[in-house]
C-alpha atoms as a PDB file:
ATOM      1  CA  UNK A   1      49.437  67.147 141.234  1.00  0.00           C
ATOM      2  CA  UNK A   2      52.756  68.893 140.896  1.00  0.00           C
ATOM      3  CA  UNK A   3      53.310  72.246 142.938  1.00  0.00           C
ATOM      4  CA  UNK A   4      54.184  75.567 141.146  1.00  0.00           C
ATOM      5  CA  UNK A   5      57.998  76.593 141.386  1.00  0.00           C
ATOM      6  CA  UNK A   6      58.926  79.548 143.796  1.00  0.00           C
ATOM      7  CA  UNK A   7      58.900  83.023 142.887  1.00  0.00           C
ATOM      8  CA  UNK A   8      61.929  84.643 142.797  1.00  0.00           C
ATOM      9  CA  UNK A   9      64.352  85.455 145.247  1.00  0.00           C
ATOM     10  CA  UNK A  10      62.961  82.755 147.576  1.00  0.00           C
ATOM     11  CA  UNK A  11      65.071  80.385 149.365  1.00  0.00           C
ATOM     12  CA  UNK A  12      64.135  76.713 149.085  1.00  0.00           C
ATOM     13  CA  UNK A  13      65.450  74.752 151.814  1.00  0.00           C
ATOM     14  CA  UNK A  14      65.084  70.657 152.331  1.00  0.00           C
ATOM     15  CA  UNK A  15      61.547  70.020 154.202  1.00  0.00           C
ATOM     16  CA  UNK A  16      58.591  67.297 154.440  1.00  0.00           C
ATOM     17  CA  UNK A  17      57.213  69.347 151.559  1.00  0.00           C
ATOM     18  CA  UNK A  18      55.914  66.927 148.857  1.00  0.00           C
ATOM     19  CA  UNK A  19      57.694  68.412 146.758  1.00  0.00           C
ATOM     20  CA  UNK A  20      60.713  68.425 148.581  1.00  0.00           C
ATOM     21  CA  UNK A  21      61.336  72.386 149.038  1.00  0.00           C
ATOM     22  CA  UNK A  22      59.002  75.294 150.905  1.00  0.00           C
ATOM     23  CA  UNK A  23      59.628  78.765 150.287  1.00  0.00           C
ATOM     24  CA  UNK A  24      61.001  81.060 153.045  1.00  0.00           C
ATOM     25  CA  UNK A  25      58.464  83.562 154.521  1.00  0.00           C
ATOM     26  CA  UNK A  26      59.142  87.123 153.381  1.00  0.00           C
ATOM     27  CA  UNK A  27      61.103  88.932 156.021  1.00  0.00           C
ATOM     28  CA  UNK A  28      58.780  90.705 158.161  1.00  0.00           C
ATOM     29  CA  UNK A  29      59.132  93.149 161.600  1.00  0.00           C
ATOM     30  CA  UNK A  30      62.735  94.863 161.412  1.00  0.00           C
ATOM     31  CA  UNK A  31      63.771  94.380 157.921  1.00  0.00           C
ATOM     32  CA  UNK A  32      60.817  94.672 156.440  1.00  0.00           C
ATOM     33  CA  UNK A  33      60.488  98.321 158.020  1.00  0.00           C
ATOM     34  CA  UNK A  34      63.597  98.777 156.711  1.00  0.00           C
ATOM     35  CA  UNK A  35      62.870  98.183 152.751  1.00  0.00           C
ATOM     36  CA  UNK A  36      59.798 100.900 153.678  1.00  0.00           C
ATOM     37  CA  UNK A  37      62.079 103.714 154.713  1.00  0.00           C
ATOM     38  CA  UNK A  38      63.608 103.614 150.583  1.00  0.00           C
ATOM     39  CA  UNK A  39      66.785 102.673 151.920  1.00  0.00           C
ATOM     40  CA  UNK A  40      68.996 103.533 148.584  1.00  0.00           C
ATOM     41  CA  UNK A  41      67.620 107.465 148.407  1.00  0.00           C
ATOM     42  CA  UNK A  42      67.826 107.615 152.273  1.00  0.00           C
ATOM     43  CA  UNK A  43      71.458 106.836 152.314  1.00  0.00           C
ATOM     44  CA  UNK A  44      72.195 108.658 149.256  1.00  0.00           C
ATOM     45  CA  UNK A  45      70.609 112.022 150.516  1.00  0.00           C
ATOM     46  CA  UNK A  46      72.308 111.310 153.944  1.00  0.00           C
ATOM     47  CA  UNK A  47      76.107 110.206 152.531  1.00  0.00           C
ATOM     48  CA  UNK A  48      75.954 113.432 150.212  1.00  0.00           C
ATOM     49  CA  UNK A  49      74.914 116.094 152.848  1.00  0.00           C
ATOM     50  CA  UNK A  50      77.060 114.924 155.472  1.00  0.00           C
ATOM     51  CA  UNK A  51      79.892 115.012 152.702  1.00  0.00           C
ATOM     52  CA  UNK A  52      78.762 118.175 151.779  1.00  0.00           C
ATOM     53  CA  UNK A  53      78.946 119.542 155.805  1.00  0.00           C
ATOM     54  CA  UNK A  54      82.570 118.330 155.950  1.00  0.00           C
ATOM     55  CA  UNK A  55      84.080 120.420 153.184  1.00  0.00           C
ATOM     56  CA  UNK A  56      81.750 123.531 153.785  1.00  0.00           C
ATOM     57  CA  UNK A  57      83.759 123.593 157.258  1.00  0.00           C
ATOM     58  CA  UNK A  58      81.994 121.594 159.888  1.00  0.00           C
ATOM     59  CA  UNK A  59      83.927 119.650 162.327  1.00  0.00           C
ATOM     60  CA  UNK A  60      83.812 115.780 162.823  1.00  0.00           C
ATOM     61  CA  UNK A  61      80.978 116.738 165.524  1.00  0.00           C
ATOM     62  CA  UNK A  62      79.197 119.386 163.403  1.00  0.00           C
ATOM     63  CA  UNK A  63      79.089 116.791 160.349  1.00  0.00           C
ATOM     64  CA  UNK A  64      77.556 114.154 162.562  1.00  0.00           C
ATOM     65  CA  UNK A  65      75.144 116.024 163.789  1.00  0.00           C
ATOM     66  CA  UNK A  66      74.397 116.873 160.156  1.00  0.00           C
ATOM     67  CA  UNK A  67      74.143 113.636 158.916  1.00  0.00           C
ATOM     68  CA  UNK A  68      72.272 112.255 162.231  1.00  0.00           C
ATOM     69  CA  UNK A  69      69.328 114.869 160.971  1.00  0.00           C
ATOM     70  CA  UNK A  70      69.153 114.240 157.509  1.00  0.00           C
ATOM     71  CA  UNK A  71      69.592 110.704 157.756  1.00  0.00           C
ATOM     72  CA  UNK A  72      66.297 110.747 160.357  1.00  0.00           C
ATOM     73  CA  UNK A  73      64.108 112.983 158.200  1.00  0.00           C
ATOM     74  CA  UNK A  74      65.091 110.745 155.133  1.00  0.00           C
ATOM     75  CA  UNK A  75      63.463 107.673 157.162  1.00  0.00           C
ATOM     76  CA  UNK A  76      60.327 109.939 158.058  1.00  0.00           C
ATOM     77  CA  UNK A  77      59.457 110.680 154.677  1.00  0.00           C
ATOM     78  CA  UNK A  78      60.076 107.786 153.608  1.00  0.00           C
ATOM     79  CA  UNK A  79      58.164 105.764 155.940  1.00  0.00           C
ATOM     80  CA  UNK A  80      55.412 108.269 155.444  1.00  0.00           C
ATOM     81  CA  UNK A  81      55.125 107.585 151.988  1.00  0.00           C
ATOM     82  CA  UNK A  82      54.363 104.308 152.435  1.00  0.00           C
ATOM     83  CA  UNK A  83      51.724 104.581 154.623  1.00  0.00           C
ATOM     84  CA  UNK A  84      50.521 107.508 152.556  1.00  0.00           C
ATOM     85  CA  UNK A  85      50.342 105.013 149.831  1.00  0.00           C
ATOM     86  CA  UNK A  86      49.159 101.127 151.602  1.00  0.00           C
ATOM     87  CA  UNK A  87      46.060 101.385 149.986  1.00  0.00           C
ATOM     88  CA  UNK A  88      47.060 102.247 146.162  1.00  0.00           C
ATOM     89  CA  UNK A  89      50.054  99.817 146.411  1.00  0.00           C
ATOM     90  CA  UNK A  90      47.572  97.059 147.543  1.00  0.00           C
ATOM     91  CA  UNK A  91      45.443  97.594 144.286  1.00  0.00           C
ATOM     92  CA  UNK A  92      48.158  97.841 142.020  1.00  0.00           C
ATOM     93  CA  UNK A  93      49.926  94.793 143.600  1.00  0.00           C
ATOM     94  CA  UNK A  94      53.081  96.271 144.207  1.00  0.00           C
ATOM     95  CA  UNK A  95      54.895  92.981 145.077  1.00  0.00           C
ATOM     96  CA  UNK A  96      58.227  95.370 146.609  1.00  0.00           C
ATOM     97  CA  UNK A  97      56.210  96.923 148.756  1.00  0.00           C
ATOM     98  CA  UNK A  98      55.913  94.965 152.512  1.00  0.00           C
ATOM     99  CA  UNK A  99      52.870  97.226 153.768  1.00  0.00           C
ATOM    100  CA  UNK A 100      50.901  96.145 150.199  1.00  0.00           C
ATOM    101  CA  UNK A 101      52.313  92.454 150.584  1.00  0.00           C
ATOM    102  CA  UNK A 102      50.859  92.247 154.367  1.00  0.00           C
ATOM    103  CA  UNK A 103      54.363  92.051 155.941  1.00  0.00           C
ATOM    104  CA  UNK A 104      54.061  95.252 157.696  1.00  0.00           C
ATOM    105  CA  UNK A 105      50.627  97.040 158.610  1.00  0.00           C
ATOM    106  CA  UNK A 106      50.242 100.483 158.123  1.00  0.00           C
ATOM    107  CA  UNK A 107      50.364 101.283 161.598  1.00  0.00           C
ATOM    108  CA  UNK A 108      53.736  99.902 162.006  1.00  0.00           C
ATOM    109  CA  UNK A 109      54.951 102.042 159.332  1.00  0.00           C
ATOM    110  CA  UNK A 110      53.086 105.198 160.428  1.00  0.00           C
ATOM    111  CA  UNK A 111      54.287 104.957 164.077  1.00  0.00           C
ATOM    112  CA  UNK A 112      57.936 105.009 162.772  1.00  0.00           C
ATOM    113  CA  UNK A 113      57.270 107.799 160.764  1.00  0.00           C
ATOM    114  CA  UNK A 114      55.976 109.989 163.385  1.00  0.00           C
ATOM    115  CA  UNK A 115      59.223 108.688 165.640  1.00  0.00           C
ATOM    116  CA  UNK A 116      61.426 109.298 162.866  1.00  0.00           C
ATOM    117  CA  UNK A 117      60.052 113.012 162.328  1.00  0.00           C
ATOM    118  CA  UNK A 118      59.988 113.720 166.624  1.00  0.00           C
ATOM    119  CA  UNK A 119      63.955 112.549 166.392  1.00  0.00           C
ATOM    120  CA  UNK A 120      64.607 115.057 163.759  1.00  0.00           C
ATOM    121  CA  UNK A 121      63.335 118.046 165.299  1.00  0.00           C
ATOM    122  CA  UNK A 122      65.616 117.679 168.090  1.00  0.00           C
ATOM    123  CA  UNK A 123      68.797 116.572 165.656  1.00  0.00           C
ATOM    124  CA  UNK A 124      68.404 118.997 163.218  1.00  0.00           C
ATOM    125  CA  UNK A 125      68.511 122.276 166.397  1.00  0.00           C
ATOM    126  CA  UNK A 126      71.478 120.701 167.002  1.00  0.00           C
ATOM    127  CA  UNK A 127      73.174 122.598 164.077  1.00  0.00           C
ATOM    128  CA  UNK A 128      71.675 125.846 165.513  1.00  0.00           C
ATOM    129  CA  UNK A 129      67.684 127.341 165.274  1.00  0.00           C
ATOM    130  CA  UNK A 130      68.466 128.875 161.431  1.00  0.00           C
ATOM    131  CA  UNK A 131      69.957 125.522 160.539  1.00  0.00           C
ATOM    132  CA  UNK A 132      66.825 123.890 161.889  1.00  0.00           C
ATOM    133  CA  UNK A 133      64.511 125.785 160.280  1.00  0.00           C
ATOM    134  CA  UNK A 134      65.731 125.046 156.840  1.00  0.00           C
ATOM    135  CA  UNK A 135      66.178 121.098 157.530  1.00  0.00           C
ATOM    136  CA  UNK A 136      62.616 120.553 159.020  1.00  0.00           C
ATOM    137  CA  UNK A 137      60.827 122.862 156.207  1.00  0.00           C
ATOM    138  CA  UNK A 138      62.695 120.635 153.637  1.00  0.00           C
ATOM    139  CA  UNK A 139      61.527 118.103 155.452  1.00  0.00           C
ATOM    140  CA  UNK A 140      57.985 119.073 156.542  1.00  0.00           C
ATOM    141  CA  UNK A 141      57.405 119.519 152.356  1.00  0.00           C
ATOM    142  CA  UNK A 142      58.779 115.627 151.690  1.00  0.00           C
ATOM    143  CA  UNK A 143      55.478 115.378 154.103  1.00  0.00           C
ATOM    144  CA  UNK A 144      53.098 117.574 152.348  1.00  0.00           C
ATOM    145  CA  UNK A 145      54.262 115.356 148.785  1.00  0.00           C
ATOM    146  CA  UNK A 146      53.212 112.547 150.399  1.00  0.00           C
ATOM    147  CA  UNK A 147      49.916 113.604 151.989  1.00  0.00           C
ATOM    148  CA  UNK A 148      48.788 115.983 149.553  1.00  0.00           C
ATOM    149  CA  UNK A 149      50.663 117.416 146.736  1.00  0.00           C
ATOM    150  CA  UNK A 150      51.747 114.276 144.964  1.00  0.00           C
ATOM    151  CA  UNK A 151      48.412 114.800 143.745  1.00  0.00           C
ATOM    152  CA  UNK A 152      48.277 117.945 142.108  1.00  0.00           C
ATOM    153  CA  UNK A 153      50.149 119.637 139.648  1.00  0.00           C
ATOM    154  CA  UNK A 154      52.703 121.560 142.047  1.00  0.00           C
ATOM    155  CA  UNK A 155      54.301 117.700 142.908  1.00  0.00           C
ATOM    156  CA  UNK A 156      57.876 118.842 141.855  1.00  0.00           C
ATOM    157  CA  UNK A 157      57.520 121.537 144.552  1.00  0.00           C
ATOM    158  CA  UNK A 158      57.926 119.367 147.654  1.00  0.00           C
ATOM    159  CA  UNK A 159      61.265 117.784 145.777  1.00  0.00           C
ATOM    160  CA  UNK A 160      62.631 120.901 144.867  1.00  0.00           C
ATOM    161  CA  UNK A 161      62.408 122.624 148.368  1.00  0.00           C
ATOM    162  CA  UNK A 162      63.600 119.739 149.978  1.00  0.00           C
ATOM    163  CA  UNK A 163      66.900 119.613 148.309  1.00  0.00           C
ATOM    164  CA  UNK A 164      67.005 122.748 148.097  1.00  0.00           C
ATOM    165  CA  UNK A 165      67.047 123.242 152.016  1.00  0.00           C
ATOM    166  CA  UNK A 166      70.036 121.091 152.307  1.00  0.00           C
ATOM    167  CA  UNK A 167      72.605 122.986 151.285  1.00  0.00           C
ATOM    168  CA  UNK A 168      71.380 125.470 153.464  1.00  0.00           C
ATOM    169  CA  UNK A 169      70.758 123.827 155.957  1.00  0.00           C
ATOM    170  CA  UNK A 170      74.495 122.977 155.832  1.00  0.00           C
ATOM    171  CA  UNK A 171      75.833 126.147 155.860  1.00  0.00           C
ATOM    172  CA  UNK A 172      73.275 127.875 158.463  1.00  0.00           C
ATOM    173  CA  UNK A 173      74.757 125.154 161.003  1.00  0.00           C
ATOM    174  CA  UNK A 174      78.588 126.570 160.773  1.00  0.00           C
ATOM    175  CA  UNK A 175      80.268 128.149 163.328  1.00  0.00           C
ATOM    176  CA  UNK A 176      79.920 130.990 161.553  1.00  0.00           C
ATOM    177  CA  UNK A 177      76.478 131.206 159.840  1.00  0.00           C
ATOM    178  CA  UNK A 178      75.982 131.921 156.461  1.00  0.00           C
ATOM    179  CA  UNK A 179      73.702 131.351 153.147  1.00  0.00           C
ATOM    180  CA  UNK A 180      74.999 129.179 150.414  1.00  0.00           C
ATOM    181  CA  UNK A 181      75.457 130.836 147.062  1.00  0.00           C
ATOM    182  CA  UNK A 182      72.617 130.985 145.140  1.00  0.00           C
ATOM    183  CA  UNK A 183      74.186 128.576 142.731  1.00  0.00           C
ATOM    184  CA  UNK A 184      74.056 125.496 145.235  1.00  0.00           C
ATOM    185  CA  UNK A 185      70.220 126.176 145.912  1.00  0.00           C
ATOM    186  CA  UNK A 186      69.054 126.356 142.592  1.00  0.00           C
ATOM    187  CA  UNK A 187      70.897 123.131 141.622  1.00  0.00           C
ATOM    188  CA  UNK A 188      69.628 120.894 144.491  1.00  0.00           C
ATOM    189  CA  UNK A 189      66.317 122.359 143.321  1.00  0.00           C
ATOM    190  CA  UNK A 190      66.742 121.394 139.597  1.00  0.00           C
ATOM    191  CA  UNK A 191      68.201 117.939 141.030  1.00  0.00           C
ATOM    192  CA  UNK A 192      65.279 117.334 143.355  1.00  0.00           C
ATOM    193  CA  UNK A 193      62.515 117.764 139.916  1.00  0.00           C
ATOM    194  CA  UNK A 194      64.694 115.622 138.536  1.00  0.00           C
ATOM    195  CA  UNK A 195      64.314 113.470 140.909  1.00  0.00           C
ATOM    196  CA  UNK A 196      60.640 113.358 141.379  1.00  0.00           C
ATOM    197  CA  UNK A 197      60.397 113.224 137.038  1.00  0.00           C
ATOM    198  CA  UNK A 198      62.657 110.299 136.650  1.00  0.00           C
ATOM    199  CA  UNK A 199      61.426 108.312 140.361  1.00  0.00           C
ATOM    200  CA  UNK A 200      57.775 108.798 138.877  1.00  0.00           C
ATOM    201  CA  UNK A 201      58.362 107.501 135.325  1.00  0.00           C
ATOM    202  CA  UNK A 202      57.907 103.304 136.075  1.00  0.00           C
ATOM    203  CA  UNK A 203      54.581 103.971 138.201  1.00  0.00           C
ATOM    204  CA  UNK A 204      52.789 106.062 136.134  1.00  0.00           C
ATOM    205  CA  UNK A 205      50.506 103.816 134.635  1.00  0.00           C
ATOM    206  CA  UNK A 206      49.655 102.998 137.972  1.00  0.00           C
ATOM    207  CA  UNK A 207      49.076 106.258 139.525  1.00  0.00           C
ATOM    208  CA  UNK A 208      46.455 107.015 136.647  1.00  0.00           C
ATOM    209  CA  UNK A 209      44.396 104.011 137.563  1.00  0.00           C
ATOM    210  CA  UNK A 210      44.755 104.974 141.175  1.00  0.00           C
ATOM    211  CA  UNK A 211      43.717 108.477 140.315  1.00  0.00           C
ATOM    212  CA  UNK A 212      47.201 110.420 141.175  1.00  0.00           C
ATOM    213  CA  UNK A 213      47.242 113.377 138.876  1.00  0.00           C
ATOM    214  CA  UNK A 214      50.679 114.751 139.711  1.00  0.00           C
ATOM    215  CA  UNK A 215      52.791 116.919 137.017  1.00  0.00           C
ATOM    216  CA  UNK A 216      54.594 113.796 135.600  1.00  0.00           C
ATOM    217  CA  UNK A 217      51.644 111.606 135.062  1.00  0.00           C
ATOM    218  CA  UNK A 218      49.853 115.060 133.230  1.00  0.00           C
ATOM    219  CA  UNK A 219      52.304 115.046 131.130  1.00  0.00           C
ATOM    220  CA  UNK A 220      53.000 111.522 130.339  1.00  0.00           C
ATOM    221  CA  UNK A 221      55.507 109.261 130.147  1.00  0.00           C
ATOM    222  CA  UNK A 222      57.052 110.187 126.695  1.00  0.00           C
ATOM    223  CA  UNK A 223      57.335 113.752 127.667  1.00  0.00           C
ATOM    224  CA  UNK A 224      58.845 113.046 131.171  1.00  0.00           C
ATOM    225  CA  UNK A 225      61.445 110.463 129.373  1.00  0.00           C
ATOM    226  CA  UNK A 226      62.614 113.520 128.052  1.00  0.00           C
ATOM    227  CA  UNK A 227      62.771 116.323 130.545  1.00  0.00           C
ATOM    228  CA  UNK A 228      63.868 114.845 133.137  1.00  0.00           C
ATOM    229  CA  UNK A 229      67.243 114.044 131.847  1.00  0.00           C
ATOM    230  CA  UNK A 230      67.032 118.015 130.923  1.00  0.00           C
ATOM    231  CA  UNK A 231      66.813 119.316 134.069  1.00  0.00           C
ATOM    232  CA  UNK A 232      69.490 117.341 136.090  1.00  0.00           C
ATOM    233  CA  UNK A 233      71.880 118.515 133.063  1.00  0.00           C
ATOM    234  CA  UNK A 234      70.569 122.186 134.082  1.00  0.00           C
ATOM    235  CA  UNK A 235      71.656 121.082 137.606  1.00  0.00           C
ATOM    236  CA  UNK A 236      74.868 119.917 136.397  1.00  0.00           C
ATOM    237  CA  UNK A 237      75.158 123.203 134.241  1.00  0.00           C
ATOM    238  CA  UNK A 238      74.561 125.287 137.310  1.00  0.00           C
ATOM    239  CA  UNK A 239      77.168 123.734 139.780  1.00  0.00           C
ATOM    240  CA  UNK A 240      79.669 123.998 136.748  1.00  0.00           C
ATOM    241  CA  UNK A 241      79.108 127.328 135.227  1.00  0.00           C
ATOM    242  CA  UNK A 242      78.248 128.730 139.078  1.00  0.00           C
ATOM    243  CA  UNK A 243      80.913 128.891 141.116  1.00  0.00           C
ATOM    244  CA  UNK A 244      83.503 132.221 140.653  1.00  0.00           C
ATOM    245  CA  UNK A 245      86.234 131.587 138.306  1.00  0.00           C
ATOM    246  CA  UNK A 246      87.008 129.032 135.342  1.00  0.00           C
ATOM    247  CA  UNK A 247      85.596 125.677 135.329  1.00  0.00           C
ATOM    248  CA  UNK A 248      88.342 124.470 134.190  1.00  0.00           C
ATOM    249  CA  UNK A 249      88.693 120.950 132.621  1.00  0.00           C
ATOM    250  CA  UNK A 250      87.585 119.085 135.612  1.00  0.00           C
ATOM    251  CA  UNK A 251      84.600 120.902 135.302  1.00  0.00           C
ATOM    252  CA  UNK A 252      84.212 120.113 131.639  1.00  0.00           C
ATOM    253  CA  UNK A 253      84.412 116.417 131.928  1.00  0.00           C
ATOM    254  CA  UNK A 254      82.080 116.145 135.153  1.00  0.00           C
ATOM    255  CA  UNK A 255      79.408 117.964 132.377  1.00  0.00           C
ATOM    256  CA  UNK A 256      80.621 115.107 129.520  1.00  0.00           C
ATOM    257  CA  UNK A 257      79.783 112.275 132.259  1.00  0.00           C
ATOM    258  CA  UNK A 258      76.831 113.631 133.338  1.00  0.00           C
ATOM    259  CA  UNK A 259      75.489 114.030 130.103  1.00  0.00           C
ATOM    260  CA  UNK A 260      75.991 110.438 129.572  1.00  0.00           C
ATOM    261  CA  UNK A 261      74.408 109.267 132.634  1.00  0.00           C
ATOM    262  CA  UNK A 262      71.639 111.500 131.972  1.00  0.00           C
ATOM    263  CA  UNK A 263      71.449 110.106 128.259  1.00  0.00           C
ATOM    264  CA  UNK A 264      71.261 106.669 129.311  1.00  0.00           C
ATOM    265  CA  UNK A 265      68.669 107.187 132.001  1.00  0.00           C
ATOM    266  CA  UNK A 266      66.062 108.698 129.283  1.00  0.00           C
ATOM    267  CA  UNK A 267      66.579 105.658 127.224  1.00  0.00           C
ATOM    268  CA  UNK A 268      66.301 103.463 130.675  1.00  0.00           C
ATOM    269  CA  UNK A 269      63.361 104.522 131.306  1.00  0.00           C
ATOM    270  CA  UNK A 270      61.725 103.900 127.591  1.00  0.00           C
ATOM    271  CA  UNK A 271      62.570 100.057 128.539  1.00  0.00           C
ATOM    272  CA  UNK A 272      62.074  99.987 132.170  1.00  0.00           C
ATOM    273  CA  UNK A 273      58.437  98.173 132.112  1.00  0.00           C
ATOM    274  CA  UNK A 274      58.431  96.438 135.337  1.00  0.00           C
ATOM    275  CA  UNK A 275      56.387  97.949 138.215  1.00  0.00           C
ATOM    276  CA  UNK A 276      58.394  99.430 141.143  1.00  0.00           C
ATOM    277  CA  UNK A 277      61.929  99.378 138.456  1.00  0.00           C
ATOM    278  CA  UNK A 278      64.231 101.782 140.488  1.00  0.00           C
ATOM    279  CA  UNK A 279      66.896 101.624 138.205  1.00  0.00           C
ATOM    280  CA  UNK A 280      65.815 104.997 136.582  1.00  0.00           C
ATOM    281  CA  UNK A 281      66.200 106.454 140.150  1.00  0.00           C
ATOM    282  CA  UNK A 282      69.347 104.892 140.418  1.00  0.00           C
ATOM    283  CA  UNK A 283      70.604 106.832 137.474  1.00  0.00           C
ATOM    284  CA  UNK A 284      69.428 109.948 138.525  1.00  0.00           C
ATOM    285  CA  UNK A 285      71.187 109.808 142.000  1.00  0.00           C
ATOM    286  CA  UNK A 286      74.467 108.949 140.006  1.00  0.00           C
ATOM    287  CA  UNK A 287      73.979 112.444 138.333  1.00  0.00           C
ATOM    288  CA  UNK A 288      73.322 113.531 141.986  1.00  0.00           C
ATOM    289  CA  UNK A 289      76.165 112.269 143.251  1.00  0.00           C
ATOM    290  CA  UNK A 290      78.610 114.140 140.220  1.00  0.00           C
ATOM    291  CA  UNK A 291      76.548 116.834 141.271  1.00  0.00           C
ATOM    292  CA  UNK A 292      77.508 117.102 144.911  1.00  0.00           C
ATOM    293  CA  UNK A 293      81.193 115.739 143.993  1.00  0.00           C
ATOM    294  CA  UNK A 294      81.151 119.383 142.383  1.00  0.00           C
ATOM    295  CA  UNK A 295      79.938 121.100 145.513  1.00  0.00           C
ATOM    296  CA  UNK A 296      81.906 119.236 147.767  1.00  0.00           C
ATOM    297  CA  UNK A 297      84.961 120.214 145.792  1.00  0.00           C
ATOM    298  CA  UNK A 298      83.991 123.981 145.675  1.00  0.00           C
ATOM    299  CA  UNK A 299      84.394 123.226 149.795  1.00  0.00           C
ATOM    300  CA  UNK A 300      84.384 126.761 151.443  1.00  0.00           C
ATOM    301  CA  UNK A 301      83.230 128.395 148.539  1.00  0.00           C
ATOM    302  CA  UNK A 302      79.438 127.058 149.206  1.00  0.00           C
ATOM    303  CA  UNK A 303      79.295 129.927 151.420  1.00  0.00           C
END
């Protein structure tokens, strides 16, 4: 009888096996909690905001703190949407996914939620009460996504106060207190739907059979193909055309490159079949990161 190969991105070392090679175990404990916190947008979000603290003003101190908060939020939503989800990634047989695979259970994951989201309360007063305030209801509505409105029709909601609250959260923790300009909140809102639009897009055939009904999967994948690209450009727009003064050619080629990025994650996504692809996500924190390149180069003048 001969023995089917190994999946994958398993290791085959020498053994008694008959057939000469075993596969490794998955990793489990540690690691495998960390693949549950989504470690790529969790140090994207965290890299970019405590970028964003340094040129707004904070010291090396103030910037740390920053980042320390963030950074722990990041892993409470994202451990909470794992948990959230155990029982729909089981049925779809989400093979990236180490609570659905058995690795993890979903107490594991919930506990380190929970410790995640007590460590952040305490980080994020660190940057003073106001600064607080903004970082934990950002955070608080990454929560309510996962429990509750990922399911309705107001799921870009949760993504677009969340990144919205960052750069105020930022600039309510300087020495001297102040809001951002209204330019730097409306594009970390536009960039967090286009976030949620573009990290939906390779699930949704699995959220319909597992009866999520957020905004994306009402409108379907065609139309979200579209759109999303749409609205990080509108982000882009924003942080361009925002700030006082000229854009200026740096500002005109950050818009050509962004375009691009944004033109060749709508066409990603039309090919992207395979469950759990996050290369669409990928793309969209690229046009993120132009994004915040802009805002971190406007420095002082996010206040």
């Amino acid at each position: 009888m001969t023995s089917s190969p190994s999946p994958p991105g398993y290791l085959a070392p020498v053994s008694h096996h008959p057939s000469g090679v075993v596969p490794r175990t998955p990793p489990r404990g540690p690691q495998a909690l960390l693949h549950c916190c989504h470690p790529e947008p969790a140090l994207a979000v965290t890299v970019f905001v405590t970028a964003l603290a340094v040129a707004a003003g904070h010291g090396p101190a103030g910037a740390a703190a920053v980042g320390a908060a963030v950074l722990a939020g990041q892993l409470s939503v994202g451990w909470c949407n794992d948990a959230a989800d155990a029982r729909r990634d089981t049925a779809c047989g989400r093979t990236d996914k180490p609570v659905a695979e058995g690795r993890l259970s979903v107490r594991a994951v919930a506990v380190a939620a929970w410790t995640a989201l007590v460590l952040c309360v305490p980080l994020s007063v660190l940057s003073g009460p106001g600064a607080a305030a903004a970082h934990l209801t950002g955070v608080a509505a990454g929560w309510a996504y996962n429990l509750r409105l990922k399911h309705t029709l107001l799921s870009p909601l949760p993504y677009a106060v969340g990144f919205a609250s960052l750069p105020v959260f930022v600039t309510l923790g300087l020495p001297r207190p102040a809001w951002p300009a209204w330019w730097a909140v409306a594009a970390g809102a536009l960039l967090g739907v286009g976030a949620h639009l573009v990290n939906v897009l390779p699930d949704i055939e699995d959220d319909l059979a597992t009866g999520v009904r957020g905004l994306p999967q009402s409108l379907g994948r065609t139309a979200c193909r579209w759109l999303a690209p749409l609205v990080m450009l509108a982000a882009v727009g924003v942080v361009v055309a925002g700030p006082p003064g000229p854009a200026g050619a740096g500002g005109l080629c950050l818009a050509v490159v962004a375009g691009a990025v944004a033109a060749v994650a709508a066409t990603g996504t039309a090919r992207a079949a395979g469950r759990g692809d996050r290369w669409p996500f990928r793309a969209a924190m690229a046009v993120a990161g132009l994004a915040v390149g802009r805002l971190v180069w406007a420095g002082a003048g996010l206040v």
